[in-house]
N, C-alpha and C. Protein backbone atom coordinates (compact mmCIF):
# COMPACT_ATOMS: atom_id res chain seq x y z
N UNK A 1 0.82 -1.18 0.00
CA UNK A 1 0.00 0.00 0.00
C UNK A 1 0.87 1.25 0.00
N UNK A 2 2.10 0.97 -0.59
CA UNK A 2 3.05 2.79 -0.28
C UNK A 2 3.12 2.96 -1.70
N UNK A 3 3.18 4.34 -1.67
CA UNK A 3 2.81 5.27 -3.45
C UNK A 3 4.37 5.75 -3.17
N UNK A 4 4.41 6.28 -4.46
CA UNK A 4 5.91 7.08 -4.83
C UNK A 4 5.65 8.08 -3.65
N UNK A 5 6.89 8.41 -3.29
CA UNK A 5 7.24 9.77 -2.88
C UNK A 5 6.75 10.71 -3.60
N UNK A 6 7.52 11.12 -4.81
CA UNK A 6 7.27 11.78 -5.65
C UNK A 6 5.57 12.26 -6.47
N UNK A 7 4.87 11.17 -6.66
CA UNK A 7 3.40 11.54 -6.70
C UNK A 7 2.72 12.39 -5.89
N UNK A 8 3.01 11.95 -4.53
CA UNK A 8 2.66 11.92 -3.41
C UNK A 8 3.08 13.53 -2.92
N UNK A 9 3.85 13.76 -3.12
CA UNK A 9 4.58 15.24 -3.23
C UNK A 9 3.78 16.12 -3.98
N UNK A 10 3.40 15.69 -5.37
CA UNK A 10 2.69 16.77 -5.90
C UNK A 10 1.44 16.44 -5.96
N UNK A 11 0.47 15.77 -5.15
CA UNK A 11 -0.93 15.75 -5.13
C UNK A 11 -1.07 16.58 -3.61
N UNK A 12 0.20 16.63 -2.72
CA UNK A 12 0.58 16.98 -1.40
C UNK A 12 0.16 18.97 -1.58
N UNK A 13 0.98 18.95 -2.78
CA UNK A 13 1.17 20.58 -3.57
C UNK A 13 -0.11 21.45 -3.79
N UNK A 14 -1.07 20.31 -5.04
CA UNK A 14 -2.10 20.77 -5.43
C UNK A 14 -3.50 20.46 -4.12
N UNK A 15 -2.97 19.96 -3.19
CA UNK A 15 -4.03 20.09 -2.34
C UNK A 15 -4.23 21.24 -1.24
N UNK A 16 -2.38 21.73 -1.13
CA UNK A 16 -2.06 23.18 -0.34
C UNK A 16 -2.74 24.23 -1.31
N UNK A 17 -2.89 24.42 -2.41
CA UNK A 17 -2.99 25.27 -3.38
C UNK A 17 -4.68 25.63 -4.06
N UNK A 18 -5.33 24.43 -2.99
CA UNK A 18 -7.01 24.16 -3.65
C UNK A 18 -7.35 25.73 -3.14
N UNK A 19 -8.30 26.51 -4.00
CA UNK A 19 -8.92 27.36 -3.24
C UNK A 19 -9.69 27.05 -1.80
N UNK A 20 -10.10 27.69 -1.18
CA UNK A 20 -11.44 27.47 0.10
C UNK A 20 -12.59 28.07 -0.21
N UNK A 21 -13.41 27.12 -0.58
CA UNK A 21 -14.43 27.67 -1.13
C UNK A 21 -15.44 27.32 -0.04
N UNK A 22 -16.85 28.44 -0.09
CA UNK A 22 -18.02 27.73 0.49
C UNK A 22 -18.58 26.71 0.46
N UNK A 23 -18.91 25.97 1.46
CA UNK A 23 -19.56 24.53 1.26
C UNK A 23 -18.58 23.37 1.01
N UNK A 24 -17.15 23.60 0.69
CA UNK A 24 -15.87 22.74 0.45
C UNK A 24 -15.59 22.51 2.21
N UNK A 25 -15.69 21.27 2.47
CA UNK A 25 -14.92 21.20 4.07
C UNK A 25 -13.12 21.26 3.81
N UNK A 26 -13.06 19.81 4.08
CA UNK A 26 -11.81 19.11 4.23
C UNK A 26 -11.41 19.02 3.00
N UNK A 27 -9.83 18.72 2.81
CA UNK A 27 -9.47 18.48 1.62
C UNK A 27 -8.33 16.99 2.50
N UNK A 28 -8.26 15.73 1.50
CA UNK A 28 -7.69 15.15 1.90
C UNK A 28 -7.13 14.27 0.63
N UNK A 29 -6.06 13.19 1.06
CA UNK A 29 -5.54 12.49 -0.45
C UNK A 29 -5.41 11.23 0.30
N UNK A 30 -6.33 10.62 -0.81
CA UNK A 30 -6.47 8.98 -0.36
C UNK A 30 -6.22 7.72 -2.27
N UNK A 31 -5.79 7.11 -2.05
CA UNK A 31 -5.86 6.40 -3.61
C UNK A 31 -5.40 6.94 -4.74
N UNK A 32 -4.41 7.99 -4.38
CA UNK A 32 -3.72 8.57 -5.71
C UNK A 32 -4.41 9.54 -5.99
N UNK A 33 -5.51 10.09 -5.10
CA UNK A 33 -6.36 11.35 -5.51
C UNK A 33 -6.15 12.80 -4.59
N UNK A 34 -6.69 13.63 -5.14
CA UNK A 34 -7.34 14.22 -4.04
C UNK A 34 -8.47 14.30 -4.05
N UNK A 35 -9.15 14.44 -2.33
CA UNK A 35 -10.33 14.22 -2.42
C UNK A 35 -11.42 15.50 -1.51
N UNK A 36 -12.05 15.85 -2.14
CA UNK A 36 -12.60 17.19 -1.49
C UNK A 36 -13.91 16.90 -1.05
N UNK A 37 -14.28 17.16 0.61
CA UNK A 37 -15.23 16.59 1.27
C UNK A 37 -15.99 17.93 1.44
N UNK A 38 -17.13 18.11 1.43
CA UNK A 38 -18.15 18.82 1.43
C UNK A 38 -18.27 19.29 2.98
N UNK A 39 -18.88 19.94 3.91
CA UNK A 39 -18.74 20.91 4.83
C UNK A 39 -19.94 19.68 5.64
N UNK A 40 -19.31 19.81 6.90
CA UNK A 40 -20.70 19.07 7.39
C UNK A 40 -21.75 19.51 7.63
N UNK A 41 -22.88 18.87 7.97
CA UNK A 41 -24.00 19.39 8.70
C UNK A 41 -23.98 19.30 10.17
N UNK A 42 -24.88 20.52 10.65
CA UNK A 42 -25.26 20.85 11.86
C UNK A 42 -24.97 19.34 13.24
N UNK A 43 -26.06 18.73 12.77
CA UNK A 43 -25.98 17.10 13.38
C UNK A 43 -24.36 16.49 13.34
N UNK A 44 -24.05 16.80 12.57
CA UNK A 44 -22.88 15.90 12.35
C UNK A 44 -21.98 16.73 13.27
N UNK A 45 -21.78 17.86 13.69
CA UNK A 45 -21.06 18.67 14.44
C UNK A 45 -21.18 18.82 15.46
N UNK A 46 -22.55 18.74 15.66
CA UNK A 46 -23.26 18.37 17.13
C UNK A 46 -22.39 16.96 17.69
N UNK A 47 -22.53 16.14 17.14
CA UNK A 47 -21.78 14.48 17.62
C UNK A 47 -20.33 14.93 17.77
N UNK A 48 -19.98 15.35 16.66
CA UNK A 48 -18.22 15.51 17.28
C UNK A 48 -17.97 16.59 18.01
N UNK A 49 -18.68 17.81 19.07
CA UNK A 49 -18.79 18.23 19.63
C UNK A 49 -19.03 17.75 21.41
N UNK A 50 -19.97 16.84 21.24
CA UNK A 50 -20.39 16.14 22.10
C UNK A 50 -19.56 15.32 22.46
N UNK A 51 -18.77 14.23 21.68
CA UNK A 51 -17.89 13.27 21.50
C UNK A 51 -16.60 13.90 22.37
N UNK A 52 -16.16 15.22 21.65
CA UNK A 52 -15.04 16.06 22.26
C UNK A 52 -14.98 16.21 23.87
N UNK A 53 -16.12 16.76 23.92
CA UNK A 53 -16.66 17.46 25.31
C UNK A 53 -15.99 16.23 26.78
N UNK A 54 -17.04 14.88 26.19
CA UNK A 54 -16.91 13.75 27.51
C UNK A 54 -15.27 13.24 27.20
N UNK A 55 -14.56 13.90 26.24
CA UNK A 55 -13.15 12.76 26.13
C UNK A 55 -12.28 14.17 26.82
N UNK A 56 -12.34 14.84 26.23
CA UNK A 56 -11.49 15.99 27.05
C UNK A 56 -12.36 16.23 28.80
N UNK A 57 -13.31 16.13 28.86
CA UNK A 57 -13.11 15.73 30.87
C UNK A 57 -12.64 14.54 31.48
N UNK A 58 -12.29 13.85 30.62
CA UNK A 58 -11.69 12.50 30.69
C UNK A 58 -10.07 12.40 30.83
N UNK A 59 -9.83 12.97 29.73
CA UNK A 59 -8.12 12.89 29.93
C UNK A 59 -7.24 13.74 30.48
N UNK A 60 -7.76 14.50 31.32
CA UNK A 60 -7.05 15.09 32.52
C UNK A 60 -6.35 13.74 33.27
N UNK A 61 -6.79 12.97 33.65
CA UNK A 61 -7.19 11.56 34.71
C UNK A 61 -6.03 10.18 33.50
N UNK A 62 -6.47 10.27 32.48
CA UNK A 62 -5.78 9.25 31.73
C UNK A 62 -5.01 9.23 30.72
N UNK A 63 -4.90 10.70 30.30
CA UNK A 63 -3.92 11.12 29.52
C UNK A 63 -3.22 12.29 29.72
N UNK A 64 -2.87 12.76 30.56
CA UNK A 64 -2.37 14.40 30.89
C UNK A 64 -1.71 15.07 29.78
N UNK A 65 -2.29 16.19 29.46
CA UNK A 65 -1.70 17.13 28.29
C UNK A 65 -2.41 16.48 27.22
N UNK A 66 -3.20 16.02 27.03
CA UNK A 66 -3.78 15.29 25.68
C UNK A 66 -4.45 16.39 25.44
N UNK A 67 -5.28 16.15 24.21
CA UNK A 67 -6.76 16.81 24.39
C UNK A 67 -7.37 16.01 23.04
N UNK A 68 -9.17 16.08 22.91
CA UNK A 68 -9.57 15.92 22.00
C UNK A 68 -9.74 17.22 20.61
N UNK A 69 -9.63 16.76 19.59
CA UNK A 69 -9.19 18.43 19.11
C UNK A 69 -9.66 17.76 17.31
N UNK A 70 -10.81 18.42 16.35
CA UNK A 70 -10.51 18.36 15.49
C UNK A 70 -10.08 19.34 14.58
N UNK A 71 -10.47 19.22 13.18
CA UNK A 71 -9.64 19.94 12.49
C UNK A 71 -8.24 20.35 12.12
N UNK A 72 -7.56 19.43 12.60
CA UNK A 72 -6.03 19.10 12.38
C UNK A 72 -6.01 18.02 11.22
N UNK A 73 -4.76 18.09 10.64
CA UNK A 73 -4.58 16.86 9.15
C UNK A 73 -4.06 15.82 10.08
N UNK A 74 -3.52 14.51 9.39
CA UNK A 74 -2.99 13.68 9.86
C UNK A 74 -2.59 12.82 8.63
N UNK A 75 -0.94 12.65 8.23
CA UNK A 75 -0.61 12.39 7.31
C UNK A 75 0.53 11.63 7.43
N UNK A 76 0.23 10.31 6.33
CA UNK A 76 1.27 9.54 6.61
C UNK A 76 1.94 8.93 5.28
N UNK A 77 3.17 10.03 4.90
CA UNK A 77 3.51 9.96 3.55
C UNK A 77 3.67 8.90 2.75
N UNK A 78 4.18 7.64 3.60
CA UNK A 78 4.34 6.35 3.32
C UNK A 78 3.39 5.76 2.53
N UNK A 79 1.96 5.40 3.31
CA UNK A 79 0.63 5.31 2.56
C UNK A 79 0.39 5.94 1.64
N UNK A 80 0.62 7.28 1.56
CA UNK A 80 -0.09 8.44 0.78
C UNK A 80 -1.16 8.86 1.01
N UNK A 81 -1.12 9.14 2.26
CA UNK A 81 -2.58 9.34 2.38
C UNK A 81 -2.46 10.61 3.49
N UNK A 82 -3.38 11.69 3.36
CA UNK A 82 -3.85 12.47 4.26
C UNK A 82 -5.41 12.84 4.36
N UNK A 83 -5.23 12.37 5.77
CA UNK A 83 -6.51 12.56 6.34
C UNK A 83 -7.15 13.63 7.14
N UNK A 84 -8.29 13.86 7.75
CA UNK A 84 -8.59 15.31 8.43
C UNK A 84 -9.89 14.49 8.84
N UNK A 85 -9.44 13.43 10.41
CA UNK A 85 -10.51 13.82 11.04
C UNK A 85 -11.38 13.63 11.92
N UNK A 86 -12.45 14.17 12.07
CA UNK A 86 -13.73 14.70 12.61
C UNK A 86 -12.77 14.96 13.95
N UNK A 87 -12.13 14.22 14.65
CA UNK A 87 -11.76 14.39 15.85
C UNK A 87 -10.77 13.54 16.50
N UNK A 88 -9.64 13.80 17.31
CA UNK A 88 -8.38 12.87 17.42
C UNK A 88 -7.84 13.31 18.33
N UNK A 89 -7.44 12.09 19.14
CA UNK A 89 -6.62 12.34 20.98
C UNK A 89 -5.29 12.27 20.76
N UNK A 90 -4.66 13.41 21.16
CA UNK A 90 -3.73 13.81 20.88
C UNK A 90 -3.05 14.39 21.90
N UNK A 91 -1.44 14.78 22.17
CA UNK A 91 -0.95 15.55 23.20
C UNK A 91 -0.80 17.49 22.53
N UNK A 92 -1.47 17.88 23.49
CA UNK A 92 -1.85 19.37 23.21
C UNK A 92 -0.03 19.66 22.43
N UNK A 93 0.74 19.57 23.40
CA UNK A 93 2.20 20.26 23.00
C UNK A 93 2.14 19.68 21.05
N UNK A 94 1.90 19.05 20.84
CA UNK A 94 2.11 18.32 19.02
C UNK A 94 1.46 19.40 17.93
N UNK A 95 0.85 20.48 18.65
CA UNK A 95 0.32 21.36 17.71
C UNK A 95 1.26 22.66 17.65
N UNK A 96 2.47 22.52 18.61
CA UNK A 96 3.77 23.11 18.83
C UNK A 96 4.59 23.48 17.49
N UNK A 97 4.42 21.79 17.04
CA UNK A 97 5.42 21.67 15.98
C UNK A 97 5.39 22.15 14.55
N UNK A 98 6.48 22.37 13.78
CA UNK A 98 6.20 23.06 12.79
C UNK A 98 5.56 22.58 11.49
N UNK A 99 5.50 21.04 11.45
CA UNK A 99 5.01 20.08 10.82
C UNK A 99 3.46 20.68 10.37
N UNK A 100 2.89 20.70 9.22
CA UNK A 100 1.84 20.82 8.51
C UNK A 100 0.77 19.84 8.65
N UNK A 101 1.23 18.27 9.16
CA UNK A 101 0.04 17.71 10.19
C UNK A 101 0.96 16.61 11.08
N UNK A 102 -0.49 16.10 11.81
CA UNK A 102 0.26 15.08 13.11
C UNK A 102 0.64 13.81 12.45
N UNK A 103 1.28 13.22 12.98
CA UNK A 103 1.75 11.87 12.32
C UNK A 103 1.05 10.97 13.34
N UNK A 104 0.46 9.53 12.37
CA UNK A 104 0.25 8.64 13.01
C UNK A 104 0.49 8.26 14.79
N UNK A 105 1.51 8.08 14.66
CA UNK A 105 2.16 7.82 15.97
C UNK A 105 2.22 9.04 17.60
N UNK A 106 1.83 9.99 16.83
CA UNK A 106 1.01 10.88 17.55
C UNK A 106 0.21 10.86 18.32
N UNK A 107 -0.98 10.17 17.60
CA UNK A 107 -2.53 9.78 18.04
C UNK A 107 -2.87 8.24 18.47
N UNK A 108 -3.61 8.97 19.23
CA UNK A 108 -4.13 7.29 19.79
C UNK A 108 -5.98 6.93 19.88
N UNK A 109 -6.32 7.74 19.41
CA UNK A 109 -7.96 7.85 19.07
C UNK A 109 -8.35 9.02 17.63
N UNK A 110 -8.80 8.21 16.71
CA UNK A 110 -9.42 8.97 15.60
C UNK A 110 -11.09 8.56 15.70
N UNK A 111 -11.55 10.02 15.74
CA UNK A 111 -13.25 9.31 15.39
C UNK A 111 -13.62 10.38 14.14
N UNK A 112 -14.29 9.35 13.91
CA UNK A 112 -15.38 9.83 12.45
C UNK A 112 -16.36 9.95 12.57
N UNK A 113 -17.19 10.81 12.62
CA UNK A 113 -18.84 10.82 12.14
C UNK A 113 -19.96 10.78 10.47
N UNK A 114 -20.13 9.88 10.80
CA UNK A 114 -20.48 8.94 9.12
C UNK A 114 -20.88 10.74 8.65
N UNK A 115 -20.82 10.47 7.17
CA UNK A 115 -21.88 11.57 6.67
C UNK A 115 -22.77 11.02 5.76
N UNK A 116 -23.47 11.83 5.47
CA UNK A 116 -24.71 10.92 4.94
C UNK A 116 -24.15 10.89 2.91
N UNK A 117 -23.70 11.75 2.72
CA UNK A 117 -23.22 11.63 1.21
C UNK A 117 -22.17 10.32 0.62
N UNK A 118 -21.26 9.82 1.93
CA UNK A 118 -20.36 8.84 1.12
C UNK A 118 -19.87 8.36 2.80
N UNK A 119 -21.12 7.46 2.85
CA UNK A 119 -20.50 6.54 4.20
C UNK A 119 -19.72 6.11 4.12
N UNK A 120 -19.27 5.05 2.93
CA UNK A 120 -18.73 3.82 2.59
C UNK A 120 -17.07 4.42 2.88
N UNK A 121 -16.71 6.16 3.01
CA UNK A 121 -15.42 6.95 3.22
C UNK A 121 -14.83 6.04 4.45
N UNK A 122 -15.70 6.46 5.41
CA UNK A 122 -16.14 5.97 6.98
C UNK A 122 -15.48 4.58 6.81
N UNK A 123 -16.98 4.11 6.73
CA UNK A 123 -17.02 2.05 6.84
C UNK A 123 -16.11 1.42 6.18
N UNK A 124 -15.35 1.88 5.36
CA UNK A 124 -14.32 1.29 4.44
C UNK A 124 -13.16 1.53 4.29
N UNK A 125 -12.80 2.76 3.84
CA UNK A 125 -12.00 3.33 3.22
C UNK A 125 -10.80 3.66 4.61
N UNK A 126 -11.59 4.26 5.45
CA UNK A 126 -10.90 4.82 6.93
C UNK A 126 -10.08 3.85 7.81
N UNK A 127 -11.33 2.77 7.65
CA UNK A 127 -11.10 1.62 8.53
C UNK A 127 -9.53 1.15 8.19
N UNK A 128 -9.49 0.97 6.76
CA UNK A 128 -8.31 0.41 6.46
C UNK A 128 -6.94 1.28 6.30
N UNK A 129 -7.85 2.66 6.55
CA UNK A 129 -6.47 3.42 6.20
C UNK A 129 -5.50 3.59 7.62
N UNK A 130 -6.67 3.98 8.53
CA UNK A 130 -6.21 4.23 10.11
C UNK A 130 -5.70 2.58 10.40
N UNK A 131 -6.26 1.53 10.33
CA UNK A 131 -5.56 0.58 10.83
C UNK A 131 -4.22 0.29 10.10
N UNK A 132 -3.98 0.87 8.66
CA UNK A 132 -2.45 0.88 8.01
C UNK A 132 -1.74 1.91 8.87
N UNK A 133 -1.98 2.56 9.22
CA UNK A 133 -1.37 3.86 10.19
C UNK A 133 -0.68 3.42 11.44
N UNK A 134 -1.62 2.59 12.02
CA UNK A 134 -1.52 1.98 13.36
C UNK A 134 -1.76 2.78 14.13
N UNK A 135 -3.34 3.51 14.18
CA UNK A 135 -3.76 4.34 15.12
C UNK A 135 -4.44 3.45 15.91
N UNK A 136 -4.15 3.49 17.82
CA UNK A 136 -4.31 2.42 18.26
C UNK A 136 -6.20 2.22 18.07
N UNK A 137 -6.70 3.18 18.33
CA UNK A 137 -8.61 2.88 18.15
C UNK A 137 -9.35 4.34 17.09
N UNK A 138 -9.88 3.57 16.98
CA UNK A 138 -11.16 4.32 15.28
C UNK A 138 -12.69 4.28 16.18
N UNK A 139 -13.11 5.40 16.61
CA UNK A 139 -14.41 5.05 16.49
C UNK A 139 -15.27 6.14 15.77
N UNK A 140 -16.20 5.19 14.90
CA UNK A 140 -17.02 5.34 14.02
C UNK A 140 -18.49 5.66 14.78
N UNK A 141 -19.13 6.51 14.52
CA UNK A 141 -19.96 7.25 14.66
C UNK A 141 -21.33 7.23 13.56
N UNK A 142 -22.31 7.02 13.26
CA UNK A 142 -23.05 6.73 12.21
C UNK A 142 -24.81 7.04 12.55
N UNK A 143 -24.83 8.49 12.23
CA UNK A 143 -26.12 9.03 13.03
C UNK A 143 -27.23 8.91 11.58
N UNK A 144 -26.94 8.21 10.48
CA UNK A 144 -27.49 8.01 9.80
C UNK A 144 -28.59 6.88 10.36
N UNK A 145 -27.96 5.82 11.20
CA UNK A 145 -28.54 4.94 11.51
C UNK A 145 -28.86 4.79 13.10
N UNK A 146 -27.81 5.70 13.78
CA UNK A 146 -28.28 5.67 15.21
C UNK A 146 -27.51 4.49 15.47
N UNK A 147 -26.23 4.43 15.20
CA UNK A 147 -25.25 3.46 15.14
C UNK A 147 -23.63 3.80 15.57
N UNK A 148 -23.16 2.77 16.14
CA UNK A 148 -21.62 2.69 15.51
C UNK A 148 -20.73 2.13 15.98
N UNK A 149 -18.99 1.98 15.61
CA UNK A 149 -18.58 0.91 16.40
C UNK A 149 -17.10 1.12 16.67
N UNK A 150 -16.61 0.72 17.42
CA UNK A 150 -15.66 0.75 18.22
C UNK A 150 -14.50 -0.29 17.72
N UNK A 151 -13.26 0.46 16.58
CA UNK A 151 -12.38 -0.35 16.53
C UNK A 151 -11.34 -0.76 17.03
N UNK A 152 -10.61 -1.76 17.20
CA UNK A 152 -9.61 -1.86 18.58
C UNK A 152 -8.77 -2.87 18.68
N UNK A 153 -8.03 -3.03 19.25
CA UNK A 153 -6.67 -4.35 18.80
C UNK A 153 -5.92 -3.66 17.14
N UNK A 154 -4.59 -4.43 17.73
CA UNK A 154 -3.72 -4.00 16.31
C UNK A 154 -4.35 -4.75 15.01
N UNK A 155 -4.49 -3.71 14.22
CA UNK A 155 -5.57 -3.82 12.68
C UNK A 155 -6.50 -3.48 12.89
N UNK A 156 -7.07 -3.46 14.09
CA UNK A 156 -8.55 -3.21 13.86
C UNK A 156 -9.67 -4.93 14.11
N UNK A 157 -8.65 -5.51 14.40
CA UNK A 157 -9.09 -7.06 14.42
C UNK A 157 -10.23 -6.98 15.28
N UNK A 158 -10.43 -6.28 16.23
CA UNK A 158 -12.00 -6.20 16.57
C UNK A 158 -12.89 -5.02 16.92
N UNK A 159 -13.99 -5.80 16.71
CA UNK A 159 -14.63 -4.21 16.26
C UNK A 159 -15.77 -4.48 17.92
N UNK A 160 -16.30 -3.18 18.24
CA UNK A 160 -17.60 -3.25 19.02
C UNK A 160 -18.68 -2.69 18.80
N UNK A 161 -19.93 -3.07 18.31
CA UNK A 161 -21.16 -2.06 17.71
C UNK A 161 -21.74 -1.74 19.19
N UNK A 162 -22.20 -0.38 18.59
CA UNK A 162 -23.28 -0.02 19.47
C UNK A 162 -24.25 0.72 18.97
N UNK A 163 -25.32 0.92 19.43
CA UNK A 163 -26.50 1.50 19.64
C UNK A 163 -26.69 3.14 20.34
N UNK A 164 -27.12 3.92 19.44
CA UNK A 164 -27.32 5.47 20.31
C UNK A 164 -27.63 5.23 21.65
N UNK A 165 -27.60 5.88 22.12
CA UNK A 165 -27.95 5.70 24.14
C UNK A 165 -26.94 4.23 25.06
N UNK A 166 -26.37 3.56 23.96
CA UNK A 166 -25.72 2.65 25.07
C UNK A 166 -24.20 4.13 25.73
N UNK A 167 -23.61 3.26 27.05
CA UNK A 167 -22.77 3.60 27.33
C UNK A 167 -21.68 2.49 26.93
N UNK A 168 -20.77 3.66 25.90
CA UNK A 168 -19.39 2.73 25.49
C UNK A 168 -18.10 2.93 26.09
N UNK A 169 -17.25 1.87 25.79
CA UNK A 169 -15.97 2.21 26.21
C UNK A 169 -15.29 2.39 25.11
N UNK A 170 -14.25 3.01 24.94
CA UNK A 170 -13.29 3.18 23.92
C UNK A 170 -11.78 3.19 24.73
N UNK A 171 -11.33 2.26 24.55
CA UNK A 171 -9.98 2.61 25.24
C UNK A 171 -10.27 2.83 26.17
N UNK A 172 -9.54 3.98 27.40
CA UNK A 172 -9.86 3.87 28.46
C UNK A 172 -10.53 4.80 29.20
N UNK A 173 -11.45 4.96 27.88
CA UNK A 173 -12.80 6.27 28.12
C UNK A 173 -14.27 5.67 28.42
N UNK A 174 -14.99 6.17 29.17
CA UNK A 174 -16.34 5.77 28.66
C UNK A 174 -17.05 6.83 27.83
N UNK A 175 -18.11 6.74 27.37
CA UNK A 175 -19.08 7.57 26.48
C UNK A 175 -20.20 7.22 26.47
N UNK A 176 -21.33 8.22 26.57
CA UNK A 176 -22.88 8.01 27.20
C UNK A 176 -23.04 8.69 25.71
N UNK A 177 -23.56 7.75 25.14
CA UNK A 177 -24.02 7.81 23.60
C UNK A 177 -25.37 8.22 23.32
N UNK A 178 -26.13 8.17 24.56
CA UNK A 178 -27.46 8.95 24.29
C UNK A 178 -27.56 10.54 24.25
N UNK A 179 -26.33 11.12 23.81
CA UNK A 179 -26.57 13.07 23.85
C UNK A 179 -26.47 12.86 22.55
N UNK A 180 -26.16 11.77 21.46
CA UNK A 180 -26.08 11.79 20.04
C UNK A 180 -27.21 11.72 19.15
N UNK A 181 -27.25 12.46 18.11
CA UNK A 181 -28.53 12.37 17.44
C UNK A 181 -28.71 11.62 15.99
N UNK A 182 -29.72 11.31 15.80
CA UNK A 182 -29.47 11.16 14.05
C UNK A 182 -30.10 12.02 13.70
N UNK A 183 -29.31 11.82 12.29
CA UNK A 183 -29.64 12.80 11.34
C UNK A 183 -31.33 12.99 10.58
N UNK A 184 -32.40 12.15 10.88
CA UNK A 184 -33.26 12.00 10.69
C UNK A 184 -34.36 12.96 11.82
């Protein structure tokens, strides 16, 4: 799964160089592309808001200096791939550095909140990219369905579903999943 350097360099270029347009969110490069993600909705911001909130009163206690924080890249030249997202546990000092995003090994929680235009980004595409990364847990978020699941062990070798309103664990967080909404 590793692309040239060199490709990788100039899809790296033309993605610094995209305008910012309205309604354009994220810009990210996955599969030899770049790929331009549309702005979320309200709901969807609400969850990774919420999500943020219970993990940052949390890691005072289990991670000191962490924080939950999105909107940072996360790029791992090797793969070729840069990502951006929804939200990722991280040590506050890493936004210090002069680096243009965090590296894998950085992070130890990435979550996503499905969107309703191209789940399959989420359920598929992520799964395999973050577990090539070796980010230790992925959790997936999916208010399309009032769903989602908890990935964990090296690869991703197991997963945990849940249900809106259960209380989950993620690592060594809990989360009261009933402040989440769907999008319906």
């Amino acid at each position: 799964m590793s692309v040239d350097p060199a490709a990788y360099a100039r899809l790296r270029k033309i993605a610094e160089q995209l305008p910012r347009l309205p309604g354009l969110g994220k810009v990210e490069i996955a599969d030899g592309a770049v790929v331009l993600m549309l702005s979320p909705v309200k709901r969807h911001e609400l969850a990774v808001l919420r999500i943020a909130q219970q993990l940052n009163a949390q890691l005072p206690q289990t991670h000191p200096g962490y924080i939950a924080h999105g909107g940072a890249d996360l790029e791992e030249v090797g793969l070729g791939r840069l990502r951006n997202p929804d939200l990722m546990v991280f040590a506050e000092a890493t936004l210090e550095s002069e680096r243009a995003a965090l590296l894998p090994h950085e992070v130890v929680l990435v979550v996503e909140v499905v969107s309703e235009s191209n789940p399959e980004n989420d359920h598929r595409d992520k799964v395999r990219d973050y577990a090539a990364m070796g980010i230790p847990l992925y959790l997936l978020v999916d208010p399309r369905k009032g769903t989602g699941i908890v990935h964990d062990e090296p690869g991703y070798t197991r997963r945990k579903d849940f249900v809106f309103g259960d209380e989950i664990t993620v690592g060594p967080w809990t989360l009261d999943t009933s402040v989440l909404r769907t999008y319906a």
